[in-house]
C-alpha atoms as a PDB file:
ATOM      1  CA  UNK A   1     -55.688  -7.791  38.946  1.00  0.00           C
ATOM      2  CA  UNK A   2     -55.880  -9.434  35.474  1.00  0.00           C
ATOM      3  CA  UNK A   3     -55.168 -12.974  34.637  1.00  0.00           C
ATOM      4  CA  UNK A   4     -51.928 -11.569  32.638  1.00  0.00           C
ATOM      5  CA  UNK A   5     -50.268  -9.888  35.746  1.00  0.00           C
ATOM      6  CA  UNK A   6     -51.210 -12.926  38.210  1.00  0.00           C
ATOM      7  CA  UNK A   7     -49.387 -14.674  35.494  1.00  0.00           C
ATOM      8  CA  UNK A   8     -46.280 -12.613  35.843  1.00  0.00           C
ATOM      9  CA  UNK A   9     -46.540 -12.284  39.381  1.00  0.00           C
ATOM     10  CA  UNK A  10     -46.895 -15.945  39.378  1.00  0.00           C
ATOM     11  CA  UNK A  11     -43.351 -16.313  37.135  1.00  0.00           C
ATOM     12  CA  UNK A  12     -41.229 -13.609  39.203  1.00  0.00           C
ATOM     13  CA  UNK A  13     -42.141 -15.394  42.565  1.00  0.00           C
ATOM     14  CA  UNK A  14     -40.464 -18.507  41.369  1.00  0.00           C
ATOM     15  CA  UNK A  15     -37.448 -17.042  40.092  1.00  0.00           C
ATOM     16  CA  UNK A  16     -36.933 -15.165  42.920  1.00  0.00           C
ATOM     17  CA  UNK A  17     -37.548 -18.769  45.103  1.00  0.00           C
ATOM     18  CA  UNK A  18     -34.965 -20.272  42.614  1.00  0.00           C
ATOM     19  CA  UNK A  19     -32.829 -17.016  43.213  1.00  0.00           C
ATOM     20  CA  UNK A  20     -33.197 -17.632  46.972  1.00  0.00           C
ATOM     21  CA  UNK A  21     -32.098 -20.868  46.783  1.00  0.00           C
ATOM     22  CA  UNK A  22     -29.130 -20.615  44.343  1.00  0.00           C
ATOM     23  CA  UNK A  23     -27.585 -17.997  46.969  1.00  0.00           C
ATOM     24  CA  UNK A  24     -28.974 -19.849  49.749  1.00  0.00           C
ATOM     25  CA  UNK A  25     -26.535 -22.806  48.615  1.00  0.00           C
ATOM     26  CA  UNK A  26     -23.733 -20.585  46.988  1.00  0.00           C
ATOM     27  CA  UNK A  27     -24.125 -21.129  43.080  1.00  0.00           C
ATOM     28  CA  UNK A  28     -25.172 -17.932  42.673  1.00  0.00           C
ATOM     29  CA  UNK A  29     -23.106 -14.632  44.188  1.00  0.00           C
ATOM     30  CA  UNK A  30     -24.691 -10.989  44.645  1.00  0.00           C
ATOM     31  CA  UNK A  31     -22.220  -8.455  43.612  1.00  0.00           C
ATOM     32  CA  UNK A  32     -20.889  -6.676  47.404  1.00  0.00           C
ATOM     33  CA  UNK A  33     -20.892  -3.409  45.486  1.00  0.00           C
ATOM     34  CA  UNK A  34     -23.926  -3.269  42.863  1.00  0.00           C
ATOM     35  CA  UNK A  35     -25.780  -5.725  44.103  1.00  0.00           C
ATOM     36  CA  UNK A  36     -25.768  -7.977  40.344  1.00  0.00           C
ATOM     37  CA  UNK A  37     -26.193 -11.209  40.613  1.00  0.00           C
ATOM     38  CA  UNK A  38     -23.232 -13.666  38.934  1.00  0.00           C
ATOM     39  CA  UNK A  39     -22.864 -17.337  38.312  1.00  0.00           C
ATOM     40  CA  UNK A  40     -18.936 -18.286  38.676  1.00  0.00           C
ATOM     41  CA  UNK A  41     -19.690 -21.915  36.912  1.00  0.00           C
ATOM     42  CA  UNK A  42     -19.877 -23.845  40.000  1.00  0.00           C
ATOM     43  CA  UNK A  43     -21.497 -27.027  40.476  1.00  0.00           C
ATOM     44  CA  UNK A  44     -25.237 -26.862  39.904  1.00  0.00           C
ATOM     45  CA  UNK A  45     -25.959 -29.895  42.462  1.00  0.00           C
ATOM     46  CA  UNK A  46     -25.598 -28.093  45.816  1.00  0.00           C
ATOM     47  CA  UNK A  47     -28.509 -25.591  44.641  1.00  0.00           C
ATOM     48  CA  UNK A  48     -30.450 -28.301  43.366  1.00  0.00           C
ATOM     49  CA  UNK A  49     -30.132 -31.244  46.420  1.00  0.00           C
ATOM     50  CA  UNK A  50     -30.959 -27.794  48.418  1.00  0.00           C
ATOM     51  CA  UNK A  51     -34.780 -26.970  46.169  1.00  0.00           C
ATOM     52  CA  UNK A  52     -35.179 -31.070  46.281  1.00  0.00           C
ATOM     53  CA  UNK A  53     -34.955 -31.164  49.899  1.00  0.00           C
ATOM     54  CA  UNK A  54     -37.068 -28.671  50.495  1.00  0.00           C
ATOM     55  CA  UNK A  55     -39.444 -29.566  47.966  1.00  0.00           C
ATOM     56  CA  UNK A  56     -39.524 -33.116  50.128  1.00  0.00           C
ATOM     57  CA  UNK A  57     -40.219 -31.152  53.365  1.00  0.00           C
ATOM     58  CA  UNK A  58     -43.178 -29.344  51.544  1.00  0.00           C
ATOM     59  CA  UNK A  59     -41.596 -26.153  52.836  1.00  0.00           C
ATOM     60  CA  UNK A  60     -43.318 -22.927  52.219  1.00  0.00           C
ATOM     61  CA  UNK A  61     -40.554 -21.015  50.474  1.00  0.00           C
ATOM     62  CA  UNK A  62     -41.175 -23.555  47.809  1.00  0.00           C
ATOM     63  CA  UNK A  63     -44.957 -23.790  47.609  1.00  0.00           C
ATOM     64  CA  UNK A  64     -45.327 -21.945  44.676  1.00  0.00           C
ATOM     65  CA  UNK A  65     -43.411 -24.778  43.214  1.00  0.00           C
ATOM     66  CA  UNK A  66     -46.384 -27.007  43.460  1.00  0.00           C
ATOM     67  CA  UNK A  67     -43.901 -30.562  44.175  1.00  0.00           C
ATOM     68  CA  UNK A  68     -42.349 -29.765  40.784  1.00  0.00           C
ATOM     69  CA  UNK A  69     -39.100 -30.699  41.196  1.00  0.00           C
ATOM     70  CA  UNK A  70     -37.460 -30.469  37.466  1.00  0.00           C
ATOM     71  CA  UNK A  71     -39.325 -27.008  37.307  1.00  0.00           C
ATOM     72  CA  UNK A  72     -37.980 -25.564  40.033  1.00  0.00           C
ATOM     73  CA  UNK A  73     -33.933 -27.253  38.773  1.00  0.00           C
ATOM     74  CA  UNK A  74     -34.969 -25.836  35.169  1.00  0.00           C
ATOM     75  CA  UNK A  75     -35.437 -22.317  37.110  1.00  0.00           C
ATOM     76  CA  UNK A  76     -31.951 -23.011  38.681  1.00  0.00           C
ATOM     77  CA  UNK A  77     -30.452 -24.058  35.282  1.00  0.00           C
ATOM     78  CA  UNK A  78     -31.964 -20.916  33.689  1.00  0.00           C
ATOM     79  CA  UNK A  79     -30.245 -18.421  36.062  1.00  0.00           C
ATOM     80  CA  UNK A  80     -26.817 -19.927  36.214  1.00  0.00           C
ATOM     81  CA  UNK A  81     -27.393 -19.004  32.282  1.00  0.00           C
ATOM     82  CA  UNK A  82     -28.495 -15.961  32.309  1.00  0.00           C
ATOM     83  CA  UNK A  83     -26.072 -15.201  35.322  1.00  0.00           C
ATOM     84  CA  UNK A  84     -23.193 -16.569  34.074  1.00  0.00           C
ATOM     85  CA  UNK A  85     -19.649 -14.638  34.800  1.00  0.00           C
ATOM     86  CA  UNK A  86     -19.202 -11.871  37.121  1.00  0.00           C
ATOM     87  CA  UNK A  87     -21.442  -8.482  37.771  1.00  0.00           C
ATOM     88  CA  UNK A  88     -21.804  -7.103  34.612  1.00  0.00           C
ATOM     89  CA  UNK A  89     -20.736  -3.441  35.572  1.00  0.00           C
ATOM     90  CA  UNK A  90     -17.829  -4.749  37.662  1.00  0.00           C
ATOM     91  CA  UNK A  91     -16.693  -6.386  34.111  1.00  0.00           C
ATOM     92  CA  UNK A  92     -17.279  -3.064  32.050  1.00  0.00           C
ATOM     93  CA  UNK A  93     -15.611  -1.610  34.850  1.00  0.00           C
ATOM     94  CA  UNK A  94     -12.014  -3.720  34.648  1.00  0.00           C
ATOM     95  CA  UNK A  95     -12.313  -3.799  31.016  1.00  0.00           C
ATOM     96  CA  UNK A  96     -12.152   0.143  31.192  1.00  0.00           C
ATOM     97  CA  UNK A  97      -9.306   0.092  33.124  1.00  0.00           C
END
């Protein structure tokens, strides 16, 4: 494996962490019927109190975090942003009929 896909391997395990943890503490939604991921403009904290703790426990699921706590909020941040609204085909979907 190169340097180039560790890197990327690297970057797609910690979104998915940050991922895990967003649904974990119910920022972020899956979609029940295409399985899209949505951010409804909640409150940020839960999610983030949530990767702090277990950054503080030194939990595994976070270990690729390295202790970095504003990374891992910036990764939060990030996908409430690129999330944000419903599931994307649900929206084409109601906007159709």
């Amino acid at each position: 494996m190169t340097l180039a896909q560790r890197l990327v391997e690297w970057e797609e395990n910690r979104r998915e962490v940050a991922i895990d943890i967003a649904i974990r503490a119910s920022v972020l939604t899956r979609c029940a019927i295409h399985k899209n991921l949505a951010y409804d403009g909640r409150d940020l904290r839960p999610a983030y109190k949530l990767a702090n703790d277990l950054i503080s426990r030194c939990d595994a699921a976070v270990a690729v975090f390295d202790g970095e706590r504003h990374e891992l909020e910036d990764q939060i941040k990030s996908l409430a942003e690129e999330f944000r609204g419903p599931c994307g085909i649900c929206a084409k979907v109601s906007v159709v009929s």
